[in-house]
N, C-alpha and C. Protein backbone atom coordinates (compact mmCIF):
# COMPACT_ATOMS: atom_id res chain seq x y z
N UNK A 1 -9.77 9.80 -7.26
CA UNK A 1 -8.59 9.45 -6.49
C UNK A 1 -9.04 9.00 -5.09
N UNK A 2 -8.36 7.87 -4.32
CA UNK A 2 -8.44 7.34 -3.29
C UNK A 2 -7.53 7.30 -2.78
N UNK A 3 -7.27 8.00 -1.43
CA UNK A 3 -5.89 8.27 -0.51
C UNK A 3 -6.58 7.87 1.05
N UNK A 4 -5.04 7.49 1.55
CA UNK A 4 -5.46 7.31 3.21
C UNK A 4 -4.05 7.93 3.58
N UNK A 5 -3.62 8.08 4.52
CA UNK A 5 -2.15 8.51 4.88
C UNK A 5 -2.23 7.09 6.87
N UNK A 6 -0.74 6.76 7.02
CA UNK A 6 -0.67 5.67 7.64
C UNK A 6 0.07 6.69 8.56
N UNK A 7 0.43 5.72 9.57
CA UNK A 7 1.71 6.78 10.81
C UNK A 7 2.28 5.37 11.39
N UNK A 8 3.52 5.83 11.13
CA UNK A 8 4.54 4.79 11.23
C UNK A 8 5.47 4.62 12.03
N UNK A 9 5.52 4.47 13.32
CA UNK A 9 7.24 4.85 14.03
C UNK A 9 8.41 4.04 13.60
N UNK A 10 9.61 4.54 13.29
CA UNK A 10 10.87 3.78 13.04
C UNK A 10 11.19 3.11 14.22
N UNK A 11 11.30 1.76 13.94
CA UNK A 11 11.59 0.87 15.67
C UNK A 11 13.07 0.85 14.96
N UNK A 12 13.79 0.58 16.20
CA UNK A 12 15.61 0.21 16.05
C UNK A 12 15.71 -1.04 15.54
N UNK A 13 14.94 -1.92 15.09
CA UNK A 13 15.08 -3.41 14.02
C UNK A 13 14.97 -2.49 13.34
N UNK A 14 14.81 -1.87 12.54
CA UNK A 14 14.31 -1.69 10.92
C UNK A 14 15.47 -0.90 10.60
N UNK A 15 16.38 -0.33 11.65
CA UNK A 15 17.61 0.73 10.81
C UNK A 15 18.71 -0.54 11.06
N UNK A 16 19.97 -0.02 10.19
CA UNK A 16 20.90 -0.85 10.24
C UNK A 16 21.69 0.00 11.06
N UNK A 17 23.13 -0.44 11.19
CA UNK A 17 24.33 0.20 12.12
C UNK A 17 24.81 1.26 12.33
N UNK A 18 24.15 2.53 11.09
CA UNK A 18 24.21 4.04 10.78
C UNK A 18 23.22 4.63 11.27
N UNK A 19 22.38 3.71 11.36
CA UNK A 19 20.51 4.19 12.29
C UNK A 19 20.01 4.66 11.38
N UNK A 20 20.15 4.22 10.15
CA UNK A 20 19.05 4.53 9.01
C UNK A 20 18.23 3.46 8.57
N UNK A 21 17.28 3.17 8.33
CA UNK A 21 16.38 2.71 8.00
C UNK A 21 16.59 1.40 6.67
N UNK A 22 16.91 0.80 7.05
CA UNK A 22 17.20 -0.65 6.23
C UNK A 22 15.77 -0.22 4.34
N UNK A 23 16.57 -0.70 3.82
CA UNK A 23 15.64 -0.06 2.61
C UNK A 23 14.29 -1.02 2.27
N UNK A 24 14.63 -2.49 2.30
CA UNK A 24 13.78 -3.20 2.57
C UNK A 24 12.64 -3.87 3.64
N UNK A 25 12.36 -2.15 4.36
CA UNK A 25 11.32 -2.09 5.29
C UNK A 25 10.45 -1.26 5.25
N UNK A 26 10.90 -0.68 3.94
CA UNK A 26 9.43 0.46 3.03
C UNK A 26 8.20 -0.30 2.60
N UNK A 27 8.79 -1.62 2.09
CA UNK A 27 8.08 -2.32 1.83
C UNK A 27 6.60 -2.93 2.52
N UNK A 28 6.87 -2.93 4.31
CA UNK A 28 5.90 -3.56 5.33
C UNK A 28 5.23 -2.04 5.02
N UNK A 29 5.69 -1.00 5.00
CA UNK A 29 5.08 0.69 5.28
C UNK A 29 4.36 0.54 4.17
N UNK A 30 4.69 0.10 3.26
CA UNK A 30 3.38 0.52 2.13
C UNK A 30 2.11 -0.66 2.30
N UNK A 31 2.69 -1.57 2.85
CA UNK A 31 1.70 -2.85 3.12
C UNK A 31 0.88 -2.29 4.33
N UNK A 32 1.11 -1.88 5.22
CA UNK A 32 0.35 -1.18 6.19
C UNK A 32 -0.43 0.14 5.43
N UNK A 33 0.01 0.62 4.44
CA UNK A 33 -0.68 1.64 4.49
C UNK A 33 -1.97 1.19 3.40
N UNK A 34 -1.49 -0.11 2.79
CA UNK A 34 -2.32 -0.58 1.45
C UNK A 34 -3.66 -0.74 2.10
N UNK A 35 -3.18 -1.45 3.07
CA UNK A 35 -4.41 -2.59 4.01
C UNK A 35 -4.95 -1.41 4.38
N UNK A 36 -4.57 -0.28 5.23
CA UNK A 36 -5.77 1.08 5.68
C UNK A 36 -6.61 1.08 4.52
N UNK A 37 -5.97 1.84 3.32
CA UNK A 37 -6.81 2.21 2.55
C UNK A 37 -7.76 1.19 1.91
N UNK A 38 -7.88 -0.03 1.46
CA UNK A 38 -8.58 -0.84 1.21
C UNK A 38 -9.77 -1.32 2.04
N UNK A 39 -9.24 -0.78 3.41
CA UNK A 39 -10.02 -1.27 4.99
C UNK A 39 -11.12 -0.10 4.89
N UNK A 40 -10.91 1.16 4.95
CA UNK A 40 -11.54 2.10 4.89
C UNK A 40 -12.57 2.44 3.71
N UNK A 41 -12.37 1.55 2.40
CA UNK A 41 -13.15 1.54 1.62
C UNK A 41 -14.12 0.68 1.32
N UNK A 42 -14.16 -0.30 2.77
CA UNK A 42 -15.07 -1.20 2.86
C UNK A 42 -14.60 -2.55 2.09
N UNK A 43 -12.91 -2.99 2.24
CA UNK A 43 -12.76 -3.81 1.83
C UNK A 43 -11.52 -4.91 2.73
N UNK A 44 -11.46 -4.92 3.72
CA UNK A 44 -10.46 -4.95 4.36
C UNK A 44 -10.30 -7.12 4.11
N UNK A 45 -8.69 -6.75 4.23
CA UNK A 45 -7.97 -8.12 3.19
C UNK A 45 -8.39 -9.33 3.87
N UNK A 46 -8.71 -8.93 5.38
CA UNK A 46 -9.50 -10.43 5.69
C UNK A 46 -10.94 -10.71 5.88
N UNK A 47 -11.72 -9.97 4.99
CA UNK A 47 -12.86 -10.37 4.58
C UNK A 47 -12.75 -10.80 3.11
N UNK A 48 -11.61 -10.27 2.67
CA UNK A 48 -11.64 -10.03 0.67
C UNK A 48 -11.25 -12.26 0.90
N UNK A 49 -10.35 -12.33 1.90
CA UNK A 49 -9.40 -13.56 1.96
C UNK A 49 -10.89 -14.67 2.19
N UNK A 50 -11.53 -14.36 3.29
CA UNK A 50 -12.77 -15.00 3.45
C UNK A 50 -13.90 -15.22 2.61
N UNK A 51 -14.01 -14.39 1.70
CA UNK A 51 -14.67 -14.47 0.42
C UNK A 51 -14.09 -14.94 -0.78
N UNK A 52 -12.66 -15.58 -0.90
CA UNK A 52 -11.76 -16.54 -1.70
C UNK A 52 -11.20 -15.50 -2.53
N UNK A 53 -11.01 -14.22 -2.19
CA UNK A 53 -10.09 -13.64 -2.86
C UNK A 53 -8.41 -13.43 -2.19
N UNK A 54 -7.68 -13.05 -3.39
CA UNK A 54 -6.27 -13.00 -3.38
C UNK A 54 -5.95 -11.64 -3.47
N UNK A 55 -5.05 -10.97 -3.29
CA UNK A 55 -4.48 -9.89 -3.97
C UNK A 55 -2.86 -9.99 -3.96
N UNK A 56 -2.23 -10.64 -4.68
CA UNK A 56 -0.67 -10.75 -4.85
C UNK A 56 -0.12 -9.71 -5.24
N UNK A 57 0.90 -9.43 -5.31
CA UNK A 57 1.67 -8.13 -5.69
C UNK A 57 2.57 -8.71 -6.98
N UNK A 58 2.33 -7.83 -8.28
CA UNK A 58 2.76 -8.30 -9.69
C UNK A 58 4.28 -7.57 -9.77
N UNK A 59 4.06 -6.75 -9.06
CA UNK A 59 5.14 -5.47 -8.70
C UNK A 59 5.33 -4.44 -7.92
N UNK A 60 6.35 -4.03 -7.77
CA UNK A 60 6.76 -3.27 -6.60
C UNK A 60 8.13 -2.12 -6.83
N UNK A 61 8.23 -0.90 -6.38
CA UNK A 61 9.22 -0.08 -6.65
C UNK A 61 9.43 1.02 -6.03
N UNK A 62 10.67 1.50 -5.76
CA UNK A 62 10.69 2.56 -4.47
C UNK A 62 11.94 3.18 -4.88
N UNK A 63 11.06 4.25 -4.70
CA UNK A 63 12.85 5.62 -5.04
C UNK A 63 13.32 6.23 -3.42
N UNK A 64 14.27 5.86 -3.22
CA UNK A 64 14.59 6.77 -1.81
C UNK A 64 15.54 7.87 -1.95
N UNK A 65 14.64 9.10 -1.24
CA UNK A 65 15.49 10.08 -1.67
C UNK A 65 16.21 11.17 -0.21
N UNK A 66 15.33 10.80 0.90
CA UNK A 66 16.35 10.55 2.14
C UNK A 66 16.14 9.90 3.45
N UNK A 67 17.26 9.64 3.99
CA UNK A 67 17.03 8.71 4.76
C UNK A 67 15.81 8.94 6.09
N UNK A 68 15.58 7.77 6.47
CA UNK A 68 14.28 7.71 7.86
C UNK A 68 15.22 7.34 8.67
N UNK A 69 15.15 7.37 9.65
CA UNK A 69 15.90 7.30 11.09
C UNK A 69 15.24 6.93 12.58
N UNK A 70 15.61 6.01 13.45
CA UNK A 70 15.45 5.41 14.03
C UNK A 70 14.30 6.33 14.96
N UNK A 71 13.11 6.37 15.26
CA UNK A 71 12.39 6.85 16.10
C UNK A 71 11.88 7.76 15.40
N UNK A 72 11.97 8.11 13.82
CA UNK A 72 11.09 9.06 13.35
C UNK A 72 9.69 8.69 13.66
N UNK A 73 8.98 9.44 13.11
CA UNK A 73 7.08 9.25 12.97
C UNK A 73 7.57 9.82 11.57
N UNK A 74 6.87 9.01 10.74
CA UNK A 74 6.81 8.94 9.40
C UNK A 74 4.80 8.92 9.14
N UNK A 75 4.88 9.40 8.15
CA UNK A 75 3.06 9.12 7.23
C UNK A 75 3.55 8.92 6.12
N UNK A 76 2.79 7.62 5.77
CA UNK A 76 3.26 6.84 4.22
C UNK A 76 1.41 7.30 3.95
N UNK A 77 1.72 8.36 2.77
CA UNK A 77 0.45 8.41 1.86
C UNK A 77 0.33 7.02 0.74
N UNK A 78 -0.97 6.51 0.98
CA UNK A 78 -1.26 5.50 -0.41
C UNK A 78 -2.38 5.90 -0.87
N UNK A 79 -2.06 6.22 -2.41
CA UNK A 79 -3.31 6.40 -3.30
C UNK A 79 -3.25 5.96 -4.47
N UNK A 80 -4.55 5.31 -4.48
CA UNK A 80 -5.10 5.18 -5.79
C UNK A 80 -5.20 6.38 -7.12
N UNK A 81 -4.36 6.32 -7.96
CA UNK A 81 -4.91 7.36 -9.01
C UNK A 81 -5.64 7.23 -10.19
N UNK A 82 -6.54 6.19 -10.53
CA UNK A 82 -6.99 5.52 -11.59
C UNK A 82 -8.22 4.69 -11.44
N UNK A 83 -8.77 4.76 -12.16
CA UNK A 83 -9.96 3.17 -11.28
C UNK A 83 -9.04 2.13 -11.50
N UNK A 84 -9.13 1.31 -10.85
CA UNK A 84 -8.61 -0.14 -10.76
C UNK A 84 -9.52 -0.97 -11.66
N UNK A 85 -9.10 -2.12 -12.69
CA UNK A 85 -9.92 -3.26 -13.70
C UNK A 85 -9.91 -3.94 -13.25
N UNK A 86 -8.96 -4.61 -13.85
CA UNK A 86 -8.54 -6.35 -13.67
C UNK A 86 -7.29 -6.03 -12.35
N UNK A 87 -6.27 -4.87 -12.77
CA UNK A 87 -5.10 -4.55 -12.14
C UNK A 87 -5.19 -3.34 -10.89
N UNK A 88 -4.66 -3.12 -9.63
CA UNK A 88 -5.31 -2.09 -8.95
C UNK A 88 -3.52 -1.44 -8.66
N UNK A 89 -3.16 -0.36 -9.09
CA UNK A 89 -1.93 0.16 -9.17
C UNK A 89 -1.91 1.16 -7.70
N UNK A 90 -1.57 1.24 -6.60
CA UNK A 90 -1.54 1.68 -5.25
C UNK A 90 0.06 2.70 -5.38
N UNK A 91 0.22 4.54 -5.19
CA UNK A 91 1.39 4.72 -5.01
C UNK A 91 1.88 5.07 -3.76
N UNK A 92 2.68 5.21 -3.53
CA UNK A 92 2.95 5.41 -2.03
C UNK A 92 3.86 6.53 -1.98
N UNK A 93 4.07 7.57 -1.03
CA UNK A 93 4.78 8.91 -0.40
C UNK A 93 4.95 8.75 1.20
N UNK A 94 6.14 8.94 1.45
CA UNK A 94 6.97 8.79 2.75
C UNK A 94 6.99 9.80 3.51
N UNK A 95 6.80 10.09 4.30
CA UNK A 95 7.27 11.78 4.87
C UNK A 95 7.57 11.84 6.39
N UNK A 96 8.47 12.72 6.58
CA UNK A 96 9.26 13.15 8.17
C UNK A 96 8.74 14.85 7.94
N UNK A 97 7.72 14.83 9.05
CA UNK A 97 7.15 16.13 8.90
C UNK A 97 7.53 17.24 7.86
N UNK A 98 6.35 16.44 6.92
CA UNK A 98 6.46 17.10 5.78
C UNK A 98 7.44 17.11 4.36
N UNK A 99 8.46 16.73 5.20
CA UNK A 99 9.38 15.91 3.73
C UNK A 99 9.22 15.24 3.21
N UNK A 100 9.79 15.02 2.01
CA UNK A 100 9.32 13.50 1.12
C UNK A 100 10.85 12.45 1.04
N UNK A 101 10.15 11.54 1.78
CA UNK A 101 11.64 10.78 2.12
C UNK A 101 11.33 9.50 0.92
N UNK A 102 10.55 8.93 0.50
CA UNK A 102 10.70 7.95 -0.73
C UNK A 102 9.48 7.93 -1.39
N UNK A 103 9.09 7.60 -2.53
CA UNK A 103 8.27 7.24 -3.47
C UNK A 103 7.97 5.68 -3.36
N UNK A 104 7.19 5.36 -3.83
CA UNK A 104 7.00 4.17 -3.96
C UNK A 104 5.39 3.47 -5.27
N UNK A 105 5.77 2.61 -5.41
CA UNK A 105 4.41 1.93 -6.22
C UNK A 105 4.31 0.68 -5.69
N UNK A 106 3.13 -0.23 -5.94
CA UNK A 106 2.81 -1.60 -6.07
C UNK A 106 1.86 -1.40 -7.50
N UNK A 107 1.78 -2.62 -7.98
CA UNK A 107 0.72 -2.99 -8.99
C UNK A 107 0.05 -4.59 -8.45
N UNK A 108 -1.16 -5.37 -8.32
CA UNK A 108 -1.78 -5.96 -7.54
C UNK A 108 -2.78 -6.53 -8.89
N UNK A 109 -3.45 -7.58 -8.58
CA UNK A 109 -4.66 -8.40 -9.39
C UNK A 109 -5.21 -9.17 -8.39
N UNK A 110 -6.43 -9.53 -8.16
CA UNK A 110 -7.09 -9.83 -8.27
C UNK A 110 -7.18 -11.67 -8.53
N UNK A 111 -7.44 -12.74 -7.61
CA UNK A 111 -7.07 -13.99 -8.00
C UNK A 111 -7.98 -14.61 -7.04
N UNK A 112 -8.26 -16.04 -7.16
CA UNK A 112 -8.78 -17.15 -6.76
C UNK A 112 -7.96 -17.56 -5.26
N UNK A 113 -8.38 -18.79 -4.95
CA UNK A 113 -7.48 -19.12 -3.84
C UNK A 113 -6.63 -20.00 -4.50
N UNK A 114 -6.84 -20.19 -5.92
CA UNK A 114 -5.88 -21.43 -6.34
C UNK A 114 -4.62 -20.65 -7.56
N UNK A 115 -5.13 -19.44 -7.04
CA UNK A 115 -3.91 -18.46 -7.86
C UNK A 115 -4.28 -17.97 -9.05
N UNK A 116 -5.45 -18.30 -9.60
CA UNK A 116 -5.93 -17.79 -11.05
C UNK A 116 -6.65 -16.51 -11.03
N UNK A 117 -6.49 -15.71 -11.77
CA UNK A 117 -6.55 -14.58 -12.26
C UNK A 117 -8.07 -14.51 -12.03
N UNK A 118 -8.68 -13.56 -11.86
CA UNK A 118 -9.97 -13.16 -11.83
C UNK A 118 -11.00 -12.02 -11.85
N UNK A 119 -12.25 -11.95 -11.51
CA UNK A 119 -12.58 -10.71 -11.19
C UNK A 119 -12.40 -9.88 -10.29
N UNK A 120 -12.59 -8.61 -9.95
CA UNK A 120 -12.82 -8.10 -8.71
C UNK A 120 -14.21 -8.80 -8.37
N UNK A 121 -14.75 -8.72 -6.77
CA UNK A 121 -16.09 -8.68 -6.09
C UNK A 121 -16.99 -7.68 -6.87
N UNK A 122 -18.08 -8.00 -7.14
CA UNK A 122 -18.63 -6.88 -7.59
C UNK A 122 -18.87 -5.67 -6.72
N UNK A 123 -18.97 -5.62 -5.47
CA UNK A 123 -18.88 -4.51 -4.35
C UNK A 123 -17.83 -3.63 -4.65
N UNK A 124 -16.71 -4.47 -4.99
CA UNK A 124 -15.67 -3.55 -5.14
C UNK A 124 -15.54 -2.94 -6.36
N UNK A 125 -16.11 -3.33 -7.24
CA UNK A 125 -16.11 -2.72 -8.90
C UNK A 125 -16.93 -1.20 -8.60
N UNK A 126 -18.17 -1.64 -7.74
CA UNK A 126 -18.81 -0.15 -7.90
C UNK A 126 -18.73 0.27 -7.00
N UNK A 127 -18.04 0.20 -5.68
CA UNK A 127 -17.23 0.99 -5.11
C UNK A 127 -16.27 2.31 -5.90
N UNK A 128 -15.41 1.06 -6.77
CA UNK A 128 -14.42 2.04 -7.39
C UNK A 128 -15.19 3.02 -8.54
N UNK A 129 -16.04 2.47 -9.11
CA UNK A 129 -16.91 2.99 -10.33
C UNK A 129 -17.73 4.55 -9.73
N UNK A 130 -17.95 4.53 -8.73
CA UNK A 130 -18.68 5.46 -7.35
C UNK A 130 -17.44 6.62 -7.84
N UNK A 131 -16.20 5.84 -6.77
CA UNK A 131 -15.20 6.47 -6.25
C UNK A 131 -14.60 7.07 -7.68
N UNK A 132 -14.34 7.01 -8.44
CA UNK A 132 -13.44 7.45 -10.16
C UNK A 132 -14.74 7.71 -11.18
N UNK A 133 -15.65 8.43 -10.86
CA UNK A 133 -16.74 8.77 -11.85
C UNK A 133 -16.22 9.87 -12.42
């Protein structure tokens, strides 16, 4: 398993008129927290981009189970629970000291600059091969 945990402040753009947290801004939180953990494993997205790799998002999904609020400090946990192949599945956990305010997933591949499907880097294969023995 591969985890990083992110720290997030709620700015007043991201809630709507109740001062809760617009739902479609979990989304940048797990993207911030993707990029840590990938960064920290010696892979960070603008070297992967400089070396003609892609990583698109195949999918995406989020359970919210309570609300974030304008000026919280939030930590979005992202971890890996699996080795990653062809596909690298990232989940994500929300929290207001210590609560669990949403769930979340992405699923991700691996691509060219011209959008075609591909390998991982080999760095990153035995990285993960290291990391999930």
């Amino acid at each position: 398993m591969i985890q990083t945990r992110a720290q997030v402040t709620v700015r007043y753009a991201e809630t709507d008129m109740m001062g809760i947290v617009y739902h479609g801004n979990y989304l940048p939180w797990f993207e911030v927290a993707r990029t840590q953990l990938l960064k920290e494993q010696g892979f960070p997205y603008r070297q992967l981009e400089t070396d003609g790799y892609r990583i698109p998002v195949l999918e995406v999904g989020a359970r919210f189970l309570r609300p974030a609020l304008y000026d919280d400090l939030l930590i979005v946990v992202a971890t890996i629970r699996e080795k990653p192949l062809l596909r690298i599945r990232i989940d994500y956990e929300v929290f207001r000291e210590g609560e669990l305010l949403a769930t979340g997933h992405s699923a991700h591949a691996f691509c060219d600059k011209t959008g075609q499907p591909t390998r991982p880097p080999a760095a990153f294969v035995a990285k993960m091969k290291e990391a999930f023995k």
